[in-house]
Structure formats: C-alpha cells, structure tokens
Protein backbone atom coordinates (compact mmCIF):
# COMPACT_ATOMS: atom_id res chain seq x y z
CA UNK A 1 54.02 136.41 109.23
CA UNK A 2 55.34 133.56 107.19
CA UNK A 3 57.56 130.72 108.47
CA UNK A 4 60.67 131.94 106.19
CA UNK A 5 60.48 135.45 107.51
CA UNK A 6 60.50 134.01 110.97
CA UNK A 7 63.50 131.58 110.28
CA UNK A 8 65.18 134.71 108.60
CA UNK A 9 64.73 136.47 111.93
CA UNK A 10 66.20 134.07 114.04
CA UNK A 11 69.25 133.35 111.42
CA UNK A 12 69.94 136.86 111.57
CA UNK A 13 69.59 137.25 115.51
CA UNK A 14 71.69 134.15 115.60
CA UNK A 15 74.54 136.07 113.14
CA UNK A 16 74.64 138.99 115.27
CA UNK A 17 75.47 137.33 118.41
CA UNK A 18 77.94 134.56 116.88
CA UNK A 19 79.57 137.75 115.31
CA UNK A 20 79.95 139.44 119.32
CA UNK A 21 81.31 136.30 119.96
CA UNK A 22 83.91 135.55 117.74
CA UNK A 23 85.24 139.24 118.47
CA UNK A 24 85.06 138.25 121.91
CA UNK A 25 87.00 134.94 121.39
CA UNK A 26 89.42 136.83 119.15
CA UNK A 27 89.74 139.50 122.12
CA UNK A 28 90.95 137.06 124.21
CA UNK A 29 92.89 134.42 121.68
CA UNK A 30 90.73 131.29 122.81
CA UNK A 31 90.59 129.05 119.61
CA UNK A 32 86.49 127.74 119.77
CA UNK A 33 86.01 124.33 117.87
CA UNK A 34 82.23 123.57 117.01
CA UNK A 35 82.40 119.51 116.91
CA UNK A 36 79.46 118.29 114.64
CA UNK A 37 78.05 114.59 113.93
CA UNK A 38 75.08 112.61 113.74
CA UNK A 39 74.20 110.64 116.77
CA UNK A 40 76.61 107.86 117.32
CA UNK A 41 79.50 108.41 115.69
CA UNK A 42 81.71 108.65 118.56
CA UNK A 43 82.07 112.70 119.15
CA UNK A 44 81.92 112.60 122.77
CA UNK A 45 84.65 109.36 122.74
CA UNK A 46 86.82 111.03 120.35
CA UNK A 47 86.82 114.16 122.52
CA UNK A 48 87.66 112.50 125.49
CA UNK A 49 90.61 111.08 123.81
CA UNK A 50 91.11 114.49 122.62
CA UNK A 51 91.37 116.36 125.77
CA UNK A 52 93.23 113.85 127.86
CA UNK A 53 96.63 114.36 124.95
CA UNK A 54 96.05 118.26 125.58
CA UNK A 55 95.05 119.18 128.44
CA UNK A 56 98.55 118.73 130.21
CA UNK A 57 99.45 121.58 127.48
CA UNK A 58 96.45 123.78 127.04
CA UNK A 59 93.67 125.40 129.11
CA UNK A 60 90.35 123.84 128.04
CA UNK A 61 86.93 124.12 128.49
CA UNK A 62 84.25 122.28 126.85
CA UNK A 63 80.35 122.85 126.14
CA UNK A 64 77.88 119.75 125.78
CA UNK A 65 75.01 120.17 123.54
CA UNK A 66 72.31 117.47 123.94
CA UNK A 67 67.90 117.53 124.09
CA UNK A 68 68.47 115.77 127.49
CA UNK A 69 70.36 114.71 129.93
CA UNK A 70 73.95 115.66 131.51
CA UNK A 71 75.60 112.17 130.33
CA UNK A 72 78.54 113.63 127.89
CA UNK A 73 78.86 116.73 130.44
CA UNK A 74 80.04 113.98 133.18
CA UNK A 75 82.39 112.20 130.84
CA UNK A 76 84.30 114.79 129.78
CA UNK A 77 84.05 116.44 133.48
CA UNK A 78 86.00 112.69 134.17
CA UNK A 79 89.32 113.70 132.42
CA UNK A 80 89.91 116.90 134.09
CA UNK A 81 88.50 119.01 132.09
CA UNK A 82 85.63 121.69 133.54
CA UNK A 83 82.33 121.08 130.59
CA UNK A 84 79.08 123.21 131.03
CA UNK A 85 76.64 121.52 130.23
CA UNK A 86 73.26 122.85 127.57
CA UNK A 87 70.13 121.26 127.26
CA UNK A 88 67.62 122.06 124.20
CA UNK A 89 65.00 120.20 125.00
CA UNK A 90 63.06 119.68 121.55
CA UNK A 91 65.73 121.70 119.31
CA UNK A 92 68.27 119.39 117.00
CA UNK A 93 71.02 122.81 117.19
CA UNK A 94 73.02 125.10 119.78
CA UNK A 95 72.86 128.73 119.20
CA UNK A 96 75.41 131.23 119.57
CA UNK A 97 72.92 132.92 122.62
CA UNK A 98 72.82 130.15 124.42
CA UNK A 99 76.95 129.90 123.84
CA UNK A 100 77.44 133.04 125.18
CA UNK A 101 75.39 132.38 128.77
CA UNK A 102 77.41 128.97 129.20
CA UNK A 103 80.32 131.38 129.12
CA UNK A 104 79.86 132.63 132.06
CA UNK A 105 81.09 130.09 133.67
CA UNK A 106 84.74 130.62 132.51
CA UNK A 107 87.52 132.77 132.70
CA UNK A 108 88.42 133.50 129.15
CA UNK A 109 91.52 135.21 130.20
CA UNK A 110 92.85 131.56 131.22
CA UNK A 111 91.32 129.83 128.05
CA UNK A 112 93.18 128.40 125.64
CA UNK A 113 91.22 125.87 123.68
CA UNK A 114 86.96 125.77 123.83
CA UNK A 115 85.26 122.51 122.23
CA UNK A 116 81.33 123.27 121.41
CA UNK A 117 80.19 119.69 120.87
CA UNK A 118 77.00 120.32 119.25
CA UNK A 119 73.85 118.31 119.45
CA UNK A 120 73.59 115.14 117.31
CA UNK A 121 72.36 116.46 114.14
CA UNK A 122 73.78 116.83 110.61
CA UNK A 123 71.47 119.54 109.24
CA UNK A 124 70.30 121.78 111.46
CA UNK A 125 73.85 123.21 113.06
CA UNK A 126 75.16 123.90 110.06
CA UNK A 127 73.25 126.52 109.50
CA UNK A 128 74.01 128.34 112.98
CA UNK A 129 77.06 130.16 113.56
CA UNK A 130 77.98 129.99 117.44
CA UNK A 131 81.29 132.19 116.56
CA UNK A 132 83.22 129.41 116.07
CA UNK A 133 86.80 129.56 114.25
CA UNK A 134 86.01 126.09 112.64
CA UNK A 135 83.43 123.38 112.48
CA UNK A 136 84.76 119.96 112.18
CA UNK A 137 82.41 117.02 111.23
CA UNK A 138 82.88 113.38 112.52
CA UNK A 139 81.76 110.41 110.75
CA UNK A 140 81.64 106.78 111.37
CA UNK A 141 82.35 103.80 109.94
CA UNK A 142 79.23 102.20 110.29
CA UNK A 143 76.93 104.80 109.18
CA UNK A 144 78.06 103.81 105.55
CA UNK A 145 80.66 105.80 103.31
CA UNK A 146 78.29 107.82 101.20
CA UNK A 147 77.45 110.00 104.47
CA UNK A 148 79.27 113.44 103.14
CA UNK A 149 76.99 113.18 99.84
CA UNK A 150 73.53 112.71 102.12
CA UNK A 151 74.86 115.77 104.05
CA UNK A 152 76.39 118.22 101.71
CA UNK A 153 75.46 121.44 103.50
CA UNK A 154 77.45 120.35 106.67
CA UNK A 155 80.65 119.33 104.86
CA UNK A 156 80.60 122.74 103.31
CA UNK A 157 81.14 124.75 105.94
CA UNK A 158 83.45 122.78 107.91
CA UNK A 159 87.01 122.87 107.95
CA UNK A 160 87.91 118.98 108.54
CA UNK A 161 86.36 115.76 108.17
CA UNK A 162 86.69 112.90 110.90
CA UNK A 163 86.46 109.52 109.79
CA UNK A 164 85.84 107.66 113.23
CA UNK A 165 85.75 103.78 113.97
CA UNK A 166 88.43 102.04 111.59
CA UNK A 167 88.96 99.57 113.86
CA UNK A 168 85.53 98.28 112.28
CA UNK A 169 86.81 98.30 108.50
CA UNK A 170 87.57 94.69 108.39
CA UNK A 171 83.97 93.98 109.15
CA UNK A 172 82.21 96.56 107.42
CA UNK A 173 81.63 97.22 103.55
CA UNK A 174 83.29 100.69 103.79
CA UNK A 175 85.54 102.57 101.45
CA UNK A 176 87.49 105.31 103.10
CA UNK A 177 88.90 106.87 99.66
CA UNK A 178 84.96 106.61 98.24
CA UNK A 179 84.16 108.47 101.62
CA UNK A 180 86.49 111.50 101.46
CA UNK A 181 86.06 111.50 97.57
CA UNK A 182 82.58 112.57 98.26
CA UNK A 183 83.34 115.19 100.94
CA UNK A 184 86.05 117.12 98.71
CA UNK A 185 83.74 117.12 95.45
CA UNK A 186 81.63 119.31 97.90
CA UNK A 187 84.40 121.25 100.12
CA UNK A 188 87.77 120.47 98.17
CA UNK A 189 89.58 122.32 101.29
CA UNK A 190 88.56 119.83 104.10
CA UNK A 191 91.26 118.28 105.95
CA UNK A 192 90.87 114.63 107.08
CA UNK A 193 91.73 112.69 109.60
CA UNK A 194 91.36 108.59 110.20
CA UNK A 195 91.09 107.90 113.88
CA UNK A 196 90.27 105.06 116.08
CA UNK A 197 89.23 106.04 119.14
CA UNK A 198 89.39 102.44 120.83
CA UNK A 199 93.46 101.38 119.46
CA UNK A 200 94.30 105.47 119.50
CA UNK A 201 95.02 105.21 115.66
CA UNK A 202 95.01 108.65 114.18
CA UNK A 203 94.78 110.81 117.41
CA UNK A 204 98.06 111.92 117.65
CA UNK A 205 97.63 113.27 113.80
CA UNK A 206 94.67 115.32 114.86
CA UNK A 207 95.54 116.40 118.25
CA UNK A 208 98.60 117.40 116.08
CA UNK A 209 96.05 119.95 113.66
CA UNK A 210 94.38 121.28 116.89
CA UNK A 211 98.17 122.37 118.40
CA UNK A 212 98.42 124.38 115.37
CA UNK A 213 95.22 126.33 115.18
CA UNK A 214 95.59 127.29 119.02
CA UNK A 215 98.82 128.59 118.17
CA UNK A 216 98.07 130.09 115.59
CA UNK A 217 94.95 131.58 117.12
CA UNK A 218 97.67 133.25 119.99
CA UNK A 219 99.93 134.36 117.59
CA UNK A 220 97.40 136.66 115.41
C-alpha cells in the first residue's frame, strides 16, 4: 500500500469524525475555535488575554495541543478557565479523534465557547478538520510580513488572520498592509485583527468578533 492511499485513509477517518463532531457541537450550540500558528507567535498569550475579557460572560473550555509538555495547559488553567490538556508526541497536528476523547471531560450542555489551540505548525493542521466552526491563524511581527504567502494553504481555510506583536513595529522592518495584502490575494474573505498582547491594543476588537460568532452560534 502506497503512502498517498494511507494519508487518504487517515484524511478520510479524520473527516468522518470532525463531521460527528461538528453535529455534536451544533447539537449543543458550543461555538469551537481551532487557534492555529507557528511556534512563537504568541497563541497561548493572546488566548490568555482572550479568556480573561470573556470568561465573566461565557462558559469556556479550552484544549492545548503541544508534542510535550503541560506548560500552555497550566497557563490558561491560571485565569479560570478549566483546559485539557493533549500531547502528540512526534505529530506537528491535533485530530478530530483525539478532540472528541478530551471531551469527555466537559459538560457540553454548560459550554458556551471551546478554543482548540492547535500544535505549533502552519502546514500540517490545515489539512485536519477537528469540527471546528472556524480556524483562525495568528501571526507575528517578527516572523517577517511575507508569512501568509510561505503558508498559503493555512490562510485558505481560515476565517481570520491575527497579526500579533505590534508593539515591536517600531523596531522591526514590517509592513502590516504588505502582510494582509498577501493573505487576501489567497482568502479575500479573512477578517483581521492587529493586537498587542503586552499594551492590550486590538483585544477588545477581537474579543468583540468572538461575542458575535457565539451568539450567533446560539441563535441558529
């Protein structure tokens, strides 16, 4: 058996589980946000800023995706917020079966609002659906501003772009306009958001976004 036919076999193993799942999220009107990046862009600081502006309005849970360790699991678990915790060991992805055992440890019924912050990895997850309403991709400042056009495939199939770090722009050769230029020639339906998670810039405006896909998540 060749490697494709194998990769289509998991793909397709992959679909029919992210497919249970997003029935199952629907079910129960929890809006499910897959949070994508490469490593270092801030994901994990951005959604601790996240969840401490929501989580006086929303139930939340949260899922950590890393190879190792339970690092990211214990700072979220620090503002409140209860985060289950996946380890992959070698694999640069989450996949919608491993989604749906971490869910076990959550009452659905009380959900409101589930953040899947995948592993570090700009390829790979983009190709696995964990039944996710939306993946949103974060990039920083410092990884330089042609980032979207290295990694088209992500940017397609997300719904918003995060440009993270402008606290940095004075110091960095970095052009925001040439960054988000590049992501809508690929995906001209992205929204996009310029945050900062150390001043706070920009939060509000996203946290904003999220409000309105839980709601409207409830409301359908």
């Amino acid at each position: 058996m060749g490697k494709i036919n194998i990769e289509e076999k998991v793909l397709s193993k992959n679909i029919k589980k992210a497919d249970a799942l997003r029935e199952l999220f629907k079910e129960k009107g929890v809006f499910v946000l897959n949070l994508v990046s490469s490593p270092g862009s801030g994901k994990t600081s951005i959604l601790e800023s996240t969840l401490i502006g929501m989580k006086n309005e929303y139930n939340i849970g949260v899922i950590e995706g890393d190879l190792q360790t339970e690092n990211d699991t214990e700072r979220i678990r620090k503002t409140g917020i209860d985060a289950v915790q996946i380890n992959t060991g070698g694999a640069c992805h989450l996949e919608a079966e491993g989604i749906g055992k971490a869910l076990e440890n959550f009452d659905l019924d009380k959900l409101d609002f589930l953040v899947i912050e995948n592993v570090g990895n700009l390829v790979c997850p983009s190709s696995f659906d964990l039944g996710e309403d939306c993946k949103v991709v974060v990039v920083s400042t410092p990884e330089g501003d042609d980032k979207p056009a290295k990694y088209p495939s992500m940017i397609h199939v997300s719904s918003a772009m995060i440009v993270n770090k402008i606290d940095l722009l004075d110091y960095l050769d970095f052009d925001i306009q040439k960054c988000i230029d590049y992501a809508k020639g690929i995906n001209p339906d992205l929204d996009f958001f310029n945050v900062s998670c150390k001043t706070g810039e920009g939060i509000g405006t996203w946290t904003d976004w999220l409000t309105k896909q839980i709601s409207d998540k409830k409301s359908h």
